[in-house]
Protein backbone atom coordinates (compact mmCIF):
# COMPACT_ATOMS: atom_id res chain seq x y z
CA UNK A 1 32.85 -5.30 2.48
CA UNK A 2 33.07 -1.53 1.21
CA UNK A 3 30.88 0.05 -0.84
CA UNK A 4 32.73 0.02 -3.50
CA UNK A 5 32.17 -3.97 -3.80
CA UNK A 6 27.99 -3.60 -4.20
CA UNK A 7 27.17 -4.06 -7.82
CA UNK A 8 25.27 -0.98 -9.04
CA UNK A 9 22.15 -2.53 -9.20
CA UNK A 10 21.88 -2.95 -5.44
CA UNK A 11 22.40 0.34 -4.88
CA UNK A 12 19.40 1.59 -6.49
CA UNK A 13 17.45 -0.92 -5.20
CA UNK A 14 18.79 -0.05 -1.57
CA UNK A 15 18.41 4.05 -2.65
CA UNK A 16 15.03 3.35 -3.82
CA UNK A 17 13.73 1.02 -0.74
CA UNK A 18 15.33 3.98 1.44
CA UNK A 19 13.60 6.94 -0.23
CA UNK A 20 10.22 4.70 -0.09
CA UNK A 21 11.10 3.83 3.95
CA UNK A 22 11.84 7.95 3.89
CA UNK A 23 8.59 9.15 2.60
CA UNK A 24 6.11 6.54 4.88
CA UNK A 25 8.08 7.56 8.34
CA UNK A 26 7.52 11.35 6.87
CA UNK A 27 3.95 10.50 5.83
CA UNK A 28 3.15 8.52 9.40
CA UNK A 29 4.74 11.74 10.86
CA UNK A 30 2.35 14.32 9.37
CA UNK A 31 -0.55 11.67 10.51
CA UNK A 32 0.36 11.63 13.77
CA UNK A 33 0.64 15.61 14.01
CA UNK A 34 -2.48 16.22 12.13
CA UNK A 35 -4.16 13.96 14.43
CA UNK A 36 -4.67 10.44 12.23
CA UNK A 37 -6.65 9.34 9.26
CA UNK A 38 -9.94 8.99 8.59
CA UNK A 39 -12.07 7.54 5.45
CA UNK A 40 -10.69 6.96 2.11
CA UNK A 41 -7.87 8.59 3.14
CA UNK A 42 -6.87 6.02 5.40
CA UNK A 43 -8.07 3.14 3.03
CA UNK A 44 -5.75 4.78 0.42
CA UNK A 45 -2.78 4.63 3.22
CA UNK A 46 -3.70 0.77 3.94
CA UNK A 47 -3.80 -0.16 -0.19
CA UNK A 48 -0.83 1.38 -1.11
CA UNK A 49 1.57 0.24 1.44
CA UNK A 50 -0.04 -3.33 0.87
CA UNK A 51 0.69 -3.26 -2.80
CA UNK A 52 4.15 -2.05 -2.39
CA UNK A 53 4.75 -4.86 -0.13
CA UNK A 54 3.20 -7.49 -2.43
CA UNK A 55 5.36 -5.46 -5.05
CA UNK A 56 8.49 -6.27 -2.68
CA UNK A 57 6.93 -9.62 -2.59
CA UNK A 58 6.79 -10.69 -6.68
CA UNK A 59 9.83 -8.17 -7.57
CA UNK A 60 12.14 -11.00 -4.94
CA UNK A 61 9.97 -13.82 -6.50
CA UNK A 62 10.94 -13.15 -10.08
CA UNK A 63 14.44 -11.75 -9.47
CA UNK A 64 15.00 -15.60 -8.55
CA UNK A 65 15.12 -16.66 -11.69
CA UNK A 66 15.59 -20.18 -12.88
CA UNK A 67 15.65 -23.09 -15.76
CA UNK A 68 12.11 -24.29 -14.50
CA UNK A 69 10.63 -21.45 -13.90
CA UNK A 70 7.67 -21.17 -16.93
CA UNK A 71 8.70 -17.59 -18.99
CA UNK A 72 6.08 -14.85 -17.54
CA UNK A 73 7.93 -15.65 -14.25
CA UNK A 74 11.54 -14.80 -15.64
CA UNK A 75 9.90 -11.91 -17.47
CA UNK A 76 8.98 -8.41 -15.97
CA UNK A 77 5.53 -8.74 -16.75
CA UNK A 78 4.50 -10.02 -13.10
CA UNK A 79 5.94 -6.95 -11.74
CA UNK A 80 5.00 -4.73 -14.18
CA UNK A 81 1.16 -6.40 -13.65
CA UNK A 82 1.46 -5.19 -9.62
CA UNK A 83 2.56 -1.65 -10.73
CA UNK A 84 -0.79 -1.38 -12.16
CA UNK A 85 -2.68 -3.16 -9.57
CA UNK A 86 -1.12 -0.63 -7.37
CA UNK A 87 -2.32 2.43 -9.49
CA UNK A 88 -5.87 0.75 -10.30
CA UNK A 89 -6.52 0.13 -6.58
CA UNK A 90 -5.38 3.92 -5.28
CA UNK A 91 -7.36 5.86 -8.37
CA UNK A 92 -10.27 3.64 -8.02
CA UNK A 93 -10.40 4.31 -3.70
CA UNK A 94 -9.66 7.90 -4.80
CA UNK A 95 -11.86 8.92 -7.10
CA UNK A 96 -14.37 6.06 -7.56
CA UNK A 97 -17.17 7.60 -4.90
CA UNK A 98 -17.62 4.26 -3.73
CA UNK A 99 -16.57 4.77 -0.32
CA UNK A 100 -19.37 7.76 0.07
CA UNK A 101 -21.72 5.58 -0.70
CA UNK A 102 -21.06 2.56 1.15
CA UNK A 103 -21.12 5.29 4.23
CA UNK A 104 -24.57 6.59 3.05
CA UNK A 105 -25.70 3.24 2.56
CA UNK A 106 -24.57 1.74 5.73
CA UNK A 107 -25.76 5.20 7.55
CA UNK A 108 -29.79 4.02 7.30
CA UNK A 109 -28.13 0.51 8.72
CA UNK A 110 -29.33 -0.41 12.04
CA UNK A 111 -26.18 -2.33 12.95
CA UNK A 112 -23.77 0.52 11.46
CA UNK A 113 -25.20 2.99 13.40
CA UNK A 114 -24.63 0.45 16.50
CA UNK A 115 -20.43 -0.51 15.44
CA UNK A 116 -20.15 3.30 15.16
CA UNK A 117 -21.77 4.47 18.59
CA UNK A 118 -19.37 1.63 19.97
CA UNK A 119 -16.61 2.74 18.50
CA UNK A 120 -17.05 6.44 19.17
CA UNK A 121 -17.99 5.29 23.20
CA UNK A 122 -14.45 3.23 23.21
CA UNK A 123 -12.57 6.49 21.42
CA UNK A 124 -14.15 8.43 24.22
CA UNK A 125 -12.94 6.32 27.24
C-alpha cells in the first residue's frame, strides 16, 4: 500500500494526530529541561491531554456511524460538545483563581500541611 492509495481524509487526520504527538514530546521536552511542573500549570498539562484523548475517544465513536445509531451520534455535535469541554476546562484552570485558593485554603489545614511535609521529605530522599 503506497501513499498514494490513503483517501485524503486520512491524511489529515494522520498530519494532524502527528503535529499534536509533535508538540506534547516538544512540550514534555521543555518540562523536563526546565525542571517539571508545578500548580495549575501542571493541572492545565493533565486536562488538556485528557480531553484530547476523550476527543480521540468520541471523534472514533461517531466516525462509526450506523442505521441505529439515534442522530446526535451520526452528527458532529458530540465532538463539537468535547471541543468546548476542552476549552471550558483549560480557561477555567487558567484563569478561574480557584486553584490559589484551594492552596490558601488547604494552607491553614492541619492535614495539608502534613501530605506536603511528606511529600517534600520523599522529594528530598
Amino acid at each position: 500500500m503506497s501513499t498514494a492509495d490513503i483517501p485524503d481524509t486520512f491524511k489529515m487526520i494522520l498530519t494532524i494526530h502527528s503535529a499534536v504527538a509533535a508538540m506534547s514530546a516538544c512540550l514534555d521536552l521543555k518540562m523536563l529541561i526546565s525542571g517539571g511542573l508545578s500548580g495549575k500549570h501542571r493541572i492545565v498539562r493533565h486536562t488538556w491531554r485528557a480531553c484530547y484523548a476523550m476527543l480521540g475517544a468520541v471523534m472514533s465513536f461517531s466516525a462509526n456511524s450506523s442505521d441505529s445509531w439515534p442522530d446526535f451520534i451520526d452528527s458532529s455535535a458530540l465532538i463539537y460538545l468535547m471541543i468546548g469541554i476542552l476549552f471550558y476546562w483549560l480557561l477555567r484552570v487558567l484563569f478561574a483563581g480557584w486553584y490559589h485558593q484551594l492552596t490558601h485554603m488547604l494552607g491553614s489545614s492541619l492535614l495539608a500541611r502534613k501530605f506536603i511535609n511528606a511529600r517534600r521529605l520523599l522529594n528530598e530522599k
